[in-house]
PDB file of N, CA and C in Angstrom:
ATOM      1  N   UNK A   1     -99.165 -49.831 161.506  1.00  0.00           N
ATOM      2  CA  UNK A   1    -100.479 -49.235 161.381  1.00  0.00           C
ATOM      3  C   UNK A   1    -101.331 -50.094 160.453  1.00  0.00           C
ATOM      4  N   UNK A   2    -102.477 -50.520 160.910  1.00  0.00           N
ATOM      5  CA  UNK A   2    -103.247 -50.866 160.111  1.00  0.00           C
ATOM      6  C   UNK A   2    -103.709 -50.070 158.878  1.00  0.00           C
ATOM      7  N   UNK A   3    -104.249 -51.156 157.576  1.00  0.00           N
ATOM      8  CA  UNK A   3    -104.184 -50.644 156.288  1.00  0.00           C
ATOM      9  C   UNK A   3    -105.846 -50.121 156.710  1.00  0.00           C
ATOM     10  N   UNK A   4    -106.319 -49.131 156.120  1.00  0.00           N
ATOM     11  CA  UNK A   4    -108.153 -49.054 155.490  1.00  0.00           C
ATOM     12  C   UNK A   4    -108.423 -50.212 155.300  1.00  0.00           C
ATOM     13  N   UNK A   5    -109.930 -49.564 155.685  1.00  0.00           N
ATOM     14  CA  UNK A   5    -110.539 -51.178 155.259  1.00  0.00           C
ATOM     15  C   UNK A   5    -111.211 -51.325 153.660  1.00  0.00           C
ATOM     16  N   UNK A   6    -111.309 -52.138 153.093  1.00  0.00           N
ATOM     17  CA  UNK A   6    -111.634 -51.739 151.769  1.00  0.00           C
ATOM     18  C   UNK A   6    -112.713 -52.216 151.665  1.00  0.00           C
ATOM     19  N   UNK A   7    -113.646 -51.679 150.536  1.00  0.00           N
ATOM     20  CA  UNK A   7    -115.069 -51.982 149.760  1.00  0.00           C
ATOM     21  C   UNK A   7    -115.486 -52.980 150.137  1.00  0.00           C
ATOM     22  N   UNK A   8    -114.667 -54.216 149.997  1.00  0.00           N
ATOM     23  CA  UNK A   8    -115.197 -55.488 149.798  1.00  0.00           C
ATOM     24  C   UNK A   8    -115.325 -56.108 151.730  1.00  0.00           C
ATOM     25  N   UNK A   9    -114.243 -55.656 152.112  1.00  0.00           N
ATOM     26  CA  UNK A   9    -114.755 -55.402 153.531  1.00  0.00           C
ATOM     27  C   UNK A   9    -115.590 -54.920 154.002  1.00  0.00           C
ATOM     28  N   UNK A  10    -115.742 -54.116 153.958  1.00  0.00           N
ATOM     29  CA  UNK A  10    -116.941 -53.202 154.290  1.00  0.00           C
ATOM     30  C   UNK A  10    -118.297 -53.767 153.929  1.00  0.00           C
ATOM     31  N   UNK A  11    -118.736 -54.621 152.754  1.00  0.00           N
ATOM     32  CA  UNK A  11    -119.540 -55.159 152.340  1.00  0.00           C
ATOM     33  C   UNK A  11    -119.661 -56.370 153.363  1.00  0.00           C
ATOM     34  N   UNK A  12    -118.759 -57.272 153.060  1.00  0.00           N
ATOM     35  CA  UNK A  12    -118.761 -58.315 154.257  1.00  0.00           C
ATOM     36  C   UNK A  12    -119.428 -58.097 155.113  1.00  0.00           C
ATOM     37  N   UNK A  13    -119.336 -56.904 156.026  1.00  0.00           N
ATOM     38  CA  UNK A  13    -119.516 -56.954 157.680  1.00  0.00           C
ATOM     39  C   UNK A  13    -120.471 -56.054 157.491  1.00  0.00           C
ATOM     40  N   UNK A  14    -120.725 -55.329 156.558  1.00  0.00           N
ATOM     41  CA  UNK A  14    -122.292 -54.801 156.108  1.00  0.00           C
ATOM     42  C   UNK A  14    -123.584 -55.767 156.579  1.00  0.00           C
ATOM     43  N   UNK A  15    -123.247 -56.974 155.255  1.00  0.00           N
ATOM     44  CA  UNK A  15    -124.164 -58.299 155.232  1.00  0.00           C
ATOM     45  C   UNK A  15    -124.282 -58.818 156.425  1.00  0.00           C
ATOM     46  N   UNK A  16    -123.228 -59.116 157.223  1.00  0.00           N
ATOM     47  CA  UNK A  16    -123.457 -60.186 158.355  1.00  0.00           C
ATOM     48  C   UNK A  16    -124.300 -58.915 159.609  1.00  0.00           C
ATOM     49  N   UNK A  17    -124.075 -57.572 159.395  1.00  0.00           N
ATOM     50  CA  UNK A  17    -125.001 -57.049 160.201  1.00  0.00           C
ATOM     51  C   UNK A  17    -126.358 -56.950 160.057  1.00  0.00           C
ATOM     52  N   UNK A  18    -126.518 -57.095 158.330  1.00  0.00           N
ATOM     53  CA  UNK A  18    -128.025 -57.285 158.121  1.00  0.00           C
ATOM     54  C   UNK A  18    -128.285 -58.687 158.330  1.00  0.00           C
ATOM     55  N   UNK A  19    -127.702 -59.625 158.401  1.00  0.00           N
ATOM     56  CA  UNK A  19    -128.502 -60.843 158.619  1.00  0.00           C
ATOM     57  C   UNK A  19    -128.476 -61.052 160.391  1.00  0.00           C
ATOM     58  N   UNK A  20    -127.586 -60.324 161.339  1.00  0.00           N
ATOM     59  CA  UNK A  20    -128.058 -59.997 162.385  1.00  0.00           C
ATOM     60  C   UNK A  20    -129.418 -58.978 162.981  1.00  0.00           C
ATOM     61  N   UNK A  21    -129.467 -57.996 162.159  1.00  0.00           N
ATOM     62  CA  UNK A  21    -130.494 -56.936 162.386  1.00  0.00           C
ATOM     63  C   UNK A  21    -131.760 -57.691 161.805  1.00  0.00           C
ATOM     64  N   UNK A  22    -131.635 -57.806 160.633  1.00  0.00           N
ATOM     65  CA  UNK A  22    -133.229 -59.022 160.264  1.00  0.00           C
ATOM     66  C   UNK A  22    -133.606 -59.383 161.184  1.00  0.00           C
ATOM     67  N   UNK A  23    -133.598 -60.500 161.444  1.00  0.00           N
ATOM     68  CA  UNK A  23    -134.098 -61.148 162.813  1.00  0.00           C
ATOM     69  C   UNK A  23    -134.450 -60.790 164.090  1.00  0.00           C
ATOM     70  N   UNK A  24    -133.306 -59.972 164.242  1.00  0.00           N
ATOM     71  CA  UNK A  24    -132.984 -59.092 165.885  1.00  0.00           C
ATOM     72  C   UNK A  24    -134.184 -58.157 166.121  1.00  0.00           C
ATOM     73  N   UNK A  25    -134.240 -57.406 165.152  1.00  0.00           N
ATOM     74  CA  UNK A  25    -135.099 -56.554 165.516  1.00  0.00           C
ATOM     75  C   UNK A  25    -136.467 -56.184 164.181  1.00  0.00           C
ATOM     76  N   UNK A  26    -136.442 -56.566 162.962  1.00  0.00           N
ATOM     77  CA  UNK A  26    -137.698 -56.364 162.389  1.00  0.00           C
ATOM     78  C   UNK A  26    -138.471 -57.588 162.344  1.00  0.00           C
ATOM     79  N   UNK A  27    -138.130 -58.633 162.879  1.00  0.00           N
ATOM     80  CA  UNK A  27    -138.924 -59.584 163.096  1.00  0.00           C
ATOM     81  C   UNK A  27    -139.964 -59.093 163.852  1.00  0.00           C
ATOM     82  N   UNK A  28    -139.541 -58.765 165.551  1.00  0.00           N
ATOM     83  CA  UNK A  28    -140.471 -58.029 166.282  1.00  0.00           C
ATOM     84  C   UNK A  28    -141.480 -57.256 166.117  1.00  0.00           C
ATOM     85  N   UNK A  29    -140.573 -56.212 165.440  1.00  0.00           N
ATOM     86  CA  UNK A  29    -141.388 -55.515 165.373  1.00  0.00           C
ATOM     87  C   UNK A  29    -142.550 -55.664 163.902  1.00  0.00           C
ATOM     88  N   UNK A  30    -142.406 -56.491 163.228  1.00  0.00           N
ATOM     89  CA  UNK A  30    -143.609 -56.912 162.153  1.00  0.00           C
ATOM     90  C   UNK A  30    -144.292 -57.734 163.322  1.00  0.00           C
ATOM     91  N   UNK A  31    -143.447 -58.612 163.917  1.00  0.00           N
ATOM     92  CA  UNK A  31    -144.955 -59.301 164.649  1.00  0.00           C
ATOM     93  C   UNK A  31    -145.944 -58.587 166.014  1.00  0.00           C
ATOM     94  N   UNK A  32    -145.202 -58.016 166.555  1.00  0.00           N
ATOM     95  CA  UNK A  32    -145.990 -56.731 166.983  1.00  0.00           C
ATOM     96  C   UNK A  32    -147.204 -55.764 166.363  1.00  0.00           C
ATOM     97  N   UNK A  33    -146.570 -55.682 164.935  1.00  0.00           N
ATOM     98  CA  UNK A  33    -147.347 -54.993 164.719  1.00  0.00           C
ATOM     99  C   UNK A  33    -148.515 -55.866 164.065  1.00  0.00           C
ATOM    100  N   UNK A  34    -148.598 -56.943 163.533  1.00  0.00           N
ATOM    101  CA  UNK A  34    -149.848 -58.141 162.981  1.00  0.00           C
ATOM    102  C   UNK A  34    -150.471 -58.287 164.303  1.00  0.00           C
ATOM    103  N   UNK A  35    -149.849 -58.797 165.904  1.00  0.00           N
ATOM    104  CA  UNK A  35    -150.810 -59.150 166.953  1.00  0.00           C
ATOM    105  C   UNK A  35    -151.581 -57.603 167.055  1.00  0.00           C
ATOM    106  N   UNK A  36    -151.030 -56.665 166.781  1.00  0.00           N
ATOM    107  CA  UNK A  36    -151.722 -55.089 167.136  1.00  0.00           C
ATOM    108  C   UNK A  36    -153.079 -55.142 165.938  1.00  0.00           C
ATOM    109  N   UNK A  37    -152.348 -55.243 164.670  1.00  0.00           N
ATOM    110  CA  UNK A  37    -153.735 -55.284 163.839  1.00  0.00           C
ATOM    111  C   UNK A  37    -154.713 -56.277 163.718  1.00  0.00           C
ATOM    112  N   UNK A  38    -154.444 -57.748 163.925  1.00  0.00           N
ATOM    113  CA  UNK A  38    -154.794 -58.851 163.926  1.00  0.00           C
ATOM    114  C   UNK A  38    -154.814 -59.495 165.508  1.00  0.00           C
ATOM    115  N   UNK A  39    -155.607 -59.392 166.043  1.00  0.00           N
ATOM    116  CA  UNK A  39    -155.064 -60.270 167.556  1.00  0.00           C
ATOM    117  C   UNK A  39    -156.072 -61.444 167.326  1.00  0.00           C
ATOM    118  N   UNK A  40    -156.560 -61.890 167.247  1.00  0.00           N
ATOM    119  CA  UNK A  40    -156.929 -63.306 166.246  1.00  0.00           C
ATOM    120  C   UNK A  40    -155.852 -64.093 165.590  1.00  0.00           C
ATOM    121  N   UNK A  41    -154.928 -63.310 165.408  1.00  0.00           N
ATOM    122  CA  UNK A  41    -153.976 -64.021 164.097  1.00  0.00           C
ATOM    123  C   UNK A  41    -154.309 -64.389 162.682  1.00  0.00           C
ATOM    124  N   UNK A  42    -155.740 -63.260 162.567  1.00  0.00           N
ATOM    125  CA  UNK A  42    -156.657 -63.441 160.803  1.00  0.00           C
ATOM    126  C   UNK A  42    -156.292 -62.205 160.882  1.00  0.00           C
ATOM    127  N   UNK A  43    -155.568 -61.991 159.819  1.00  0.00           N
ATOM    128  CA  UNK A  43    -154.910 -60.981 158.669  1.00  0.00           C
ATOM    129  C   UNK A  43    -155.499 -60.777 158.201  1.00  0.00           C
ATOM    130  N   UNK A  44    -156.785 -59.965 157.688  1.00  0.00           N
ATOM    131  CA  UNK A  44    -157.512 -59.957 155.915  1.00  0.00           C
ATOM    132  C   UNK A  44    -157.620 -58.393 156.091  1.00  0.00           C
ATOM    133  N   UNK A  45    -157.915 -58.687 154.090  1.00  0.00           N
ATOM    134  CA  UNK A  45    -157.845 -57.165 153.898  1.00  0.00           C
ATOM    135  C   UNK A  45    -158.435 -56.566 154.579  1.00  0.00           C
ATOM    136  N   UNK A  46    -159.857 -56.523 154.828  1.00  0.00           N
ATOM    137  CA  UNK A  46    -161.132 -56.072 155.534  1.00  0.00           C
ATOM    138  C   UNK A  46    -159.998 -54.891 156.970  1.00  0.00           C
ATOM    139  N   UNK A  47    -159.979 -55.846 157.448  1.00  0.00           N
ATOM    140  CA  UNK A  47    -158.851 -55.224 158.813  1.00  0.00           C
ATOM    141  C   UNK A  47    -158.340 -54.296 158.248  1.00  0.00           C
ATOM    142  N   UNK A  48    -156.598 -54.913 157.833  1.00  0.00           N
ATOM    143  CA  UNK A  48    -155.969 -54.508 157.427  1.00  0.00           C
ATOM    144  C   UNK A  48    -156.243 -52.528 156.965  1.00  0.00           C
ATOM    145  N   UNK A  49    -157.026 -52.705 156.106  1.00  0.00           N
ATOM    146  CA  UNK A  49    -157.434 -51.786 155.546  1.00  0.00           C
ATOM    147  C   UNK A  49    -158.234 -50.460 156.461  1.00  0.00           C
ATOM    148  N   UNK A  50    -158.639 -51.421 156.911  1.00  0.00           N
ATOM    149  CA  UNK A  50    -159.632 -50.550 158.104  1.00  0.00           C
ATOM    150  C   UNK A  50    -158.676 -49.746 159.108  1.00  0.00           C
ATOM    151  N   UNK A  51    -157.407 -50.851 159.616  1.00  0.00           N
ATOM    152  CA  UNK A  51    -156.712 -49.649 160.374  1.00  0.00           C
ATOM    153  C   UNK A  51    -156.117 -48.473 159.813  1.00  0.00           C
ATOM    154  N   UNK A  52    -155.789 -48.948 158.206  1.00  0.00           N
ATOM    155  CA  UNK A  52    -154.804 -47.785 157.455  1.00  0.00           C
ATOM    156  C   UNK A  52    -155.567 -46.671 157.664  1.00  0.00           C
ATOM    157  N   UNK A  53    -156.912 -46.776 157.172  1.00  0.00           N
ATOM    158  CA  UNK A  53    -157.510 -45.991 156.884  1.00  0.00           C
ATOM    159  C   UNK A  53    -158.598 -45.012 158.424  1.00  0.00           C
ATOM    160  N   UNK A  54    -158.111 -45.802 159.420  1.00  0.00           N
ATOM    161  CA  UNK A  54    -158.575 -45.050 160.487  1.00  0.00           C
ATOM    162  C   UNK A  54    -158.144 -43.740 160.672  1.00  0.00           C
ATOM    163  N   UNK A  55    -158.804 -42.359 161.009  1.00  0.00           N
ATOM    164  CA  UNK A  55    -157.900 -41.054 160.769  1.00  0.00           C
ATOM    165  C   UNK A  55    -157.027 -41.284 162.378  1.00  0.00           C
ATOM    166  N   UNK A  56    -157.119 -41.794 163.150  1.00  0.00           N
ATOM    167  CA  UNK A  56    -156.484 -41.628 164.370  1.00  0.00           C
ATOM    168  C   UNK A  56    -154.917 -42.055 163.846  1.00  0.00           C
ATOM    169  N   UNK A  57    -155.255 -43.455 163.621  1.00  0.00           N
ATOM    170  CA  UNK A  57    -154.195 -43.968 163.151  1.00  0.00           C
ATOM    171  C   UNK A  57    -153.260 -42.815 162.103  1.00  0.00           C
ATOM    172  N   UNK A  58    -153.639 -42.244 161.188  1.00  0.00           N
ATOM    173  CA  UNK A  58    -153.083 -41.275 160.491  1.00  0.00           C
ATOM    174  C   UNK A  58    -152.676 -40.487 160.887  1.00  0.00           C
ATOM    175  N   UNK A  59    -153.217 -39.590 161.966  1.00  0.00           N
ATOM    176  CA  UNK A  59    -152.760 -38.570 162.935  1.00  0.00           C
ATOM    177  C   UNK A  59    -151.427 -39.136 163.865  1.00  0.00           C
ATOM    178  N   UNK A  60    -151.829 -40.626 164.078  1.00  0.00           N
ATOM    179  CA  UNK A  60    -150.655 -40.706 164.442  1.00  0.00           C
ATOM    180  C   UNK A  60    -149.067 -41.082 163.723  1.00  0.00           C
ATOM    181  N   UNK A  61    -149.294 -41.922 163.099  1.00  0.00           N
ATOM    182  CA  UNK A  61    -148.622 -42.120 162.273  1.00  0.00           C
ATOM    183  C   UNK A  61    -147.461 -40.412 161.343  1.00  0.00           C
ATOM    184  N   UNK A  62    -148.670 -39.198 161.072  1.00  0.00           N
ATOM    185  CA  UNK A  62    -148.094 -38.106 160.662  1.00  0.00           C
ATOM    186  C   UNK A  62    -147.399 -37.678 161.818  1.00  0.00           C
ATOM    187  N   UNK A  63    -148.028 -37.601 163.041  1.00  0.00           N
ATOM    188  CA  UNK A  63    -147.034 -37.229 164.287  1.00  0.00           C
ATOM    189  C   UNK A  63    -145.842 -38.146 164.574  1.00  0.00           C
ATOM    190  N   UNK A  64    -145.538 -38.934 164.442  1.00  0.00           N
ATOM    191  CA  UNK A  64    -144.338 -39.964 164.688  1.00  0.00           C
ATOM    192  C   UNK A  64    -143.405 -39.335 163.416  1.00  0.00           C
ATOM    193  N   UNK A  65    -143.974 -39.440 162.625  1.00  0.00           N
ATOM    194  CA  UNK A  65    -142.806 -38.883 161.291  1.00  0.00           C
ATOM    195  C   UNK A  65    -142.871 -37.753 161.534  1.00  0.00           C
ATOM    196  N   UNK A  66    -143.719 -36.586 161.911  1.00  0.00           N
ATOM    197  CA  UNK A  66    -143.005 -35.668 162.481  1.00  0.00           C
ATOM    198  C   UNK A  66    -142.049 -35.116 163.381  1.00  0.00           C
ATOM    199  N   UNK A  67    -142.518 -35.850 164.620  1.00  0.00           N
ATOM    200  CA  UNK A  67    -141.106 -36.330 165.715  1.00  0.00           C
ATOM    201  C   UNK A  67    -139.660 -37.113 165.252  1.00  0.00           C
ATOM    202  N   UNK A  68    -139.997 -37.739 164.609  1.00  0.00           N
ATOM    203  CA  UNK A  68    -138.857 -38.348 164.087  1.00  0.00           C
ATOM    204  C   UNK A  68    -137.728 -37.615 163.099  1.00  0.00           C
ATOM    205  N   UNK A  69    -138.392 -36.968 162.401  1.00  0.00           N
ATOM    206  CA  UNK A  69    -137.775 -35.428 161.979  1.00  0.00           C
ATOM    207  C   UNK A  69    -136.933 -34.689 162.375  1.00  0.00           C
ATOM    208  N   UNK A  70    -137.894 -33.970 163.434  1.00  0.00           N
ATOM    209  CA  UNK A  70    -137.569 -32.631 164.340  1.00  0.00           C
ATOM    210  C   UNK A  70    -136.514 -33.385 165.451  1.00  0.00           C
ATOM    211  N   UNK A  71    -136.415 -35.165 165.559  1.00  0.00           N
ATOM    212  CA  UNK A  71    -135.529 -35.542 166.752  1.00  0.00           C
ATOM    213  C   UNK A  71    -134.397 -35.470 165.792  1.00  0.00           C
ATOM    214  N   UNK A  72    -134.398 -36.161 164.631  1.00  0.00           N
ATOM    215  CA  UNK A  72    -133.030 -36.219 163.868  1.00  0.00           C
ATOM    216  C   UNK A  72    -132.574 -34.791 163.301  1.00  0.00           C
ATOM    217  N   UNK A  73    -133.228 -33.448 163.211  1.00  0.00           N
ATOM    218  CA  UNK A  73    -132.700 -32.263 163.064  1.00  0.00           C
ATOM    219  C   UNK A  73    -131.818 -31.740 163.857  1.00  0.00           C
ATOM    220  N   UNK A  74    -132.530 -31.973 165.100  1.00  0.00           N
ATOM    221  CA  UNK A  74    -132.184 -31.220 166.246  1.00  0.00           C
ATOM    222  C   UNK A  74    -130.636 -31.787 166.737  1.00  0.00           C
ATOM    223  N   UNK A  75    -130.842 -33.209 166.480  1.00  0.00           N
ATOM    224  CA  UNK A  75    -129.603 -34.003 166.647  1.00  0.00           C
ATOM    225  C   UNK A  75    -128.268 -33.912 165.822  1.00  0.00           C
ATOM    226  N   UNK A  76    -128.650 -33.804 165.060  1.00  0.00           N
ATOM    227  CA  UNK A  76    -127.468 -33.247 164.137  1.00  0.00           C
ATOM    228  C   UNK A  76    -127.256 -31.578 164.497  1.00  0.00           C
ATOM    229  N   UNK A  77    -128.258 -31.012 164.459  1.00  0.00           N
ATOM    230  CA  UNK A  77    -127.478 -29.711 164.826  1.00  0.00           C
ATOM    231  C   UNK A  77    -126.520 -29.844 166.420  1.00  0.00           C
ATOM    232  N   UNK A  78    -127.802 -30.432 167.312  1.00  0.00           N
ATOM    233  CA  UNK A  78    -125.844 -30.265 168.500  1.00  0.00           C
ATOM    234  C   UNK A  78    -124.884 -31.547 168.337  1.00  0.00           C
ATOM    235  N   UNK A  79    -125.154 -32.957 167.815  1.00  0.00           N
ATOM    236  CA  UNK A  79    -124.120 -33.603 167.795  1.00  0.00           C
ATOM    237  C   UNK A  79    -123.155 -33.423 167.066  1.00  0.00           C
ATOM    238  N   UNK A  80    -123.059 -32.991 165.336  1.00  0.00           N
ATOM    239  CA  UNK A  80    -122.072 -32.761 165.164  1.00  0.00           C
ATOM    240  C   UNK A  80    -121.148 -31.521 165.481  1.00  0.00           C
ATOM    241  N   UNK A  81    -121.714 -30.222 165.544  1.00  0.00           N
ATOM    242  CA  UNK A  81    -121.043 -29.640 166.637  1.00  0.00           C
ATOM    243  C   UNK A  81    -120.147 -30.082 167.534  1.00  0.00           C
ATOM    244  N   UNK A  82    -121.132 -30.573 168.445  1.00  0.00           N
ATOM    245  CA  UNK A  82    -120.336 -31.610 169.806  1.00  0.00           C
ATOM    246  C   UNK A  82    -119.298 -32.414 169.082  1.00  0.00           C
ATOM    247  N   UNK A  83    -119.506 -33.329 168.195  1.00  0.00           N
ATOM    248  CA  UNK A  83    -118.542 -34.425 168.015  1.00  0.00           C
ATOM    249  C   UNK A  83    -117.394 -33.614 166.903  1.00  0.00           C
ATOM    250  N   UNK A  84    -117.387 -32.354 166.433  1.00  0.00           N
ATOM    251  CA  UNK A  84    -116.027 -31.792 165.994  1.00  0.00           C
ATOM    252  C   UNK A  84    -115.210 -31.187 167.428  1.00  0.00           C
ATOM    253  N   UNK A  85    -115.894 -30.517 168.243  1.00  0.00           N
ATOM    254  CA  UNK A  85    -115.425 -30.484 169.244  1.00  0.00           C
ATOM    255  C   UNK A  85    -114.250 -30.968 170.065  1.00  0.00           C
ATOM    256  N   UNK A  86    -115.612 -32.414 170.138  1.00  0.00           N
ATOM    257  CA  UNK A  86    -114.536 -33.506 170.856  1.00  0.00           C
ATOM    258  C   UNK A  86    -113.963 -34.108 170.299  1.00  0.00           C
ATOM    259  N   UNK A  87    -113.752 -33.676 168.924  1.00  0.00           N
ATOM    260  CA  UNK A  87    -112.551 -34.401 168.161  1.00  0.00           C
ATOM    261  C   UNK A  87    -111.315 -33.387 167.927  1.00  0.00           C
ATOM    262  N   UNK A  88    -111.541 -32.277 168.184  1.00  0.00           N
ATOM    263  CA  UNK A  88    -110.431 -31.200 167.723  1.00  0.00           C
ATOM    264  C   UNK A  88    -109.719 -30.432 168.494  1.00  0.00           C
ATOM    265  N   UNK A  89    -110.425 -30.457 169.833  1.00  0.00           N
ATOM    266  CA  UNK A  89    -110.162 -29.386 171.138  1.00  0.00           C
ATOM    267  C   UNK A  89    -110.009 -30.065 172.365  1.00  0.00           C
ATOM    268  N   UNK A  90    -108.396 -30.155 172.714  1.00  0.00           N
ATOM    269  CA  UNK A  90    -108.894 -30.474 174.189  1.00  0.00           C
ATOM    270  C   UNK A  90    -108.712 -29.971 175.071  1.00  0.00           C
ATOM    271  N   UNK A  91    -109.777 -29.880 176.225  1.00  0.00           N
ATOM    272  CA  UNK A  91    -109.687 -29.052 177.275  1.00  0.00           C
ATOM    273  C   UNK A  91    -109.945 -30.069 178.335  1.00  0.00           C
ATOM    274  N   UNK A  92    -109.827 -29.639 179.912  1.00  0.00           N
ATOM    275  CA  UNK A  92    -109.820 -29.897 180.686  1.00  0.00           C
ATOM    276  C   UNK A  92    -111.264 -30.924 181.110  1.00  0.00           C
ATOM    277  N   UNK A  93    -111.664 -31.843 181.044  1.00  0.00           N
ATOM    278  CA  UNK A  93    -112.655 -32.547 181.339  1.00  0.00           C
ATOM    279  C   UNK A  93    -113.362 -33.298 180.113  1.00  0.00           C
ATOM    280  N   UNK A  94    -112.341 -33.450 179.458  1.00  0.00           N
ATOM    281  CA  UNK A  94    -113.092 -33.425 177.938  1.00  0.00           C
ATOM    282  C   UNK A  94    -113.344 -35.279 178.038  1.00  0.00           C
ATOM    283  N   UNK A  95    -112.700 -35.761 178.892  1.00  0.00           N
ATOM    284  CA  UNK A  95    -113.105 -37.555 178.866  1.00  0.00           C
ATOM    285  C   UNK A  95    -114.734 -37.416 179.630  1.00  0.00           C
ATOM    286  N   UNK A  96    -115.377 -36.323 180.515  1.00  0.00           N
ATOM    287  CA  UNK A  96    -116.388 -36.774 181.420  1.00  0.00           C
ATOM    288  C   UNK A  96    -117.330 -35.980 180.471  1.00  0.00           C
ATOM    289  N   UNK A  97    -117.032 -35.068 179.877  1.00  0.00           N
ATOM    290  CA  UNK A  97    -117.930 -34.766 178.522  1.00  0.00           C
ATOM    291  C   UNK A  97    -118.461 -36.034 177.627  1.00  0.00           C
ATOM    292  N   UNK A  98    -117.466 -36.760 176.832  1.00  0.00           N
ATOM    293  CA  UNK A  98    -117.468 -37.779 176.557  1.00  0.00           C
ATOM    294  C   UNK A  98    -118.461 -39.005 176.778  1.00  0.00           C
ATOM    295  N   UNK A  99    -118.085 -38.813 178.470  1.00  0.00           N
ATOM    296  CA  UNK A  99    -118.608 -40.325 178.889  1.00  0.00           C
ATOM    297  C   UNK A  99    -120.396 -39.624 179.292  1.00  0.00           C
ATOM    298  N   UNK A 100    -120.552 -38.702 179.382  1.00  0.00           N
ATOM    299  CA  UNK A 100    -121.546 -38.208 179.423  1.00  0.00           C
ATOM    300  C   UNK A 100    -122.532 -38.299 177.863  1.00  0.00           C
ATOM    301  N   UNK A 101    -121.992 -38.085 177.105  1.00  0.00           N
ATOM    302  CA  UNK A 101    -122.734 -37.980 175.830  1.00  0.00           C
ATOM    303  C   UNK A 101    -122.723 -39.297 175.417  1.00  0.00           C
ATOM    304  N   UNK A 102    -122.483 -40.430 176.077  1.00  0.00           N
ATOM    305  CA  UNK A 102    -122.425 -41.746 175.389  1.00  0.00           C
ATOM    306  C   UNK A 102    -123.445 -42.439 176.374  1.00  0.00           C
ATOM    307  N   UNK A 103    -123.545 -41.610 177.606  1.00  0.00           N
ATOM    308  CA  UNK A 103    -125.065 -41.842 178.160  1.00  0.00           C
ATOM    309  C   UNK A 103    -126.524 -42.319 177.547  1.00  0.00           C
ATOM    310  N   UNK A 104    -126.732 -41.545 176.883  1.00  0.00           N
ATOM    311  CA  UNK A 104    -127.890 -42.030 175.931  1.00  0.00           C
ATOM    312  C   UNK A 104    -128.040 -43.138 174.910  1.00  0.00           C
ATOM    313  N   UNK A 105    -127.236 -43.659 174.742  1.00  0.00           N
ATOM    314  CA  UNK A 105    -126.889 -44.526 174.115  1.00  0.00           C
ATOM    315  C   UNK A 105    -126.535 -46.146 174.538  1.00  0.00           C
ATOM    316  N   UNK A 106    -126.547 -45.964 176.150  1.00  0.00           N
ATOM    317  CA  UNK A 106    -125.608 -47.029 176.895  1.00  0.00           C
ATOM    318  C   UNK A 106    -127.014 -47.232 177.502  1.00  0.00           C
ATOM    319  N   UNK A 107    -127.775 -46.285 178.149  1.00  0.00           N
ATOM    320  CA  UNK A 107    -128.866 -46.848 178.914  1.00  0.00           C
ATOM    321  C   UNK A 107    -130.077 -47.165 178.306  1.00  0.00           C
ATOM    322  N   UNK A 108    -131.015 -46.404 176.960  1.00  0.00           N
ATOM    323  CA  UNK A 108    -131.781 -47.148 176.658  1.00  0.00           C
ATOM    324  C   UNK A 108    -131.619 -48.802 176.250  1.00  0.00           C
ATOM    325  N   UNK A 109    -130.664 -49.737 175.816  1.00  0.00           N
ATOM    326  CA  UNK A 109    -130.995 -50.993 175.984  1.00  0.00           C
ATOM    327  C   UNK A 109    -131.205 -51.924 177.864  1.00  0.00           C
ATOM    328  N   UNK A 110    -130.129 -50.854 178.327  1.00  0.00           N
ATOM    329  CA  UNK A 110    -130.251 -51.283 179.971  1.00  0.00           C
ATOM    330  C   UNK A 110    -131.896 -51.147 180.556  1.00  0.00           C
ATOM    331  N   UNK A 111    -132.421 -49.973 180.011  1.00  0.00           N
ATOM    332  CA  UNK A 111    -134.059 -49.948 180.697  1.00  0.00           C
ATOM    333  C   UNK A 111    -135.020 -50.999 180.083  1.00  0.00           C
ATOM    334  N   UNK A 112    -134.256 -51.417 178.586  1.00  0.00           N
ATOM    335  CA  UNK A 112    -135.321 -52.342 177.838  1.00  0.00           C
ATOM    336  C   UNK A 112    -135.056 -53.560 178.922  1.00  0.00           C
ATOM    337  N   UNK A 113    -133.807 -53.673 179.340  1.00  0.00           N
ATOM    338  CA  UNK A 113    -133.426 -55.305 179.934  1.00  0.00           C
ATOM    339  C   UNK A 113    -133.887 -55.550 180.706  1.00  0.00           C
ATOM    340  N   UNK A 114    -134.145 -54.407 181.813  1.00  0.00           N
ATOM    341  CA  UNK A 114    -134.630 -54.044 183.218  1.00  0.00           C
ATOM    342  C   UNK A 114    -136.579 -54.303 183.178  1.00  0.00           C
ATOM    343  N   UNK A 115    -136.778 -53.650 181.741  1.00  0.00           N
ATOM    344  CA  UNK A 115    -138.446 -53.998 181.770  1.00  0.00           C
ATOM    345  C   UNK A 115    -138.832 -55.259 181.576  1.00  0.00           C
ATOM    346  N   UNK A 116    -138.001 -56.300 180.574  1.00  0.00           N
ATOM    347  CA  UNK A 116    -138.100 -57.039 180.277  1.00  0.00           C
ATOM    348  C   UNK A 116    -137.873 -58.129 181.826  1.00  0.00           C
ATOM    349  N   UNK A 117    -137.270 -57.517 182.483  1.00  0.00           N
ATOM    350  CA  UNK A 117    -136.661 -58.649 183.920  1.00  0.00           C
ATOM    351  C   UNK A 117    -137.873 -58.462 184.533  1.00  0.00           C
TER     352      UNK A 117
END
């Protein structure tokens, strides 16, 4: 049987996921969001400022953190449920349960690949 993994492990493969995730994905999305505020590629405060302070922008911005909320509430109330479940009980179909709840997870990068093709 393999030993735990320890602290210093865990740190390791911590780091090398943040120096994968850096790049991977907040690169994008900062430069996304400069061509959105800047499509010129001139940054200045003037802008800048102007979108913060747009109320649309605010409205939206409060609605996204509100959704984002109410998605991670809601999620925890049935996933962990679900995932003591399917860790403690088994019944009859419990692999297509499974492969079902790992659905969501498997296809949003497949639709990104598909838009992107």
């Amino acid at each position: 049987m393999n030993p735990p993994p320890t602290v210093k492990s865990f740190w390791r493969w911590g780091i090398a996921a943040l120096v994968l995730v850096i790049p991977l994905l907040v690169s994008p999305m900062v430069l996304l969001t400069l061509t959105a505020i800047a499509p010129e590629h001139v940054l200045d405060a003037g802008t800048f400022l102007g979108v913060i302070r747009d109320p649309a922008n605010l409205e939206l911005a409060r609605f996204t953190l509100v959704q984002a909320e109410a998605s991670t509430v809601l999620a925890l109330m049935i996933g962990l449920p679900a995932a003591h479940v399917l860790a403690h009980v088994h019944f009859p179909g419990r692999r297509l349960v499974r492969a079902l709840l790992m659905l969501p997870i498997v296809l949003p990068p497949l639709v990104v690949a598909l838009g992107f093709r």
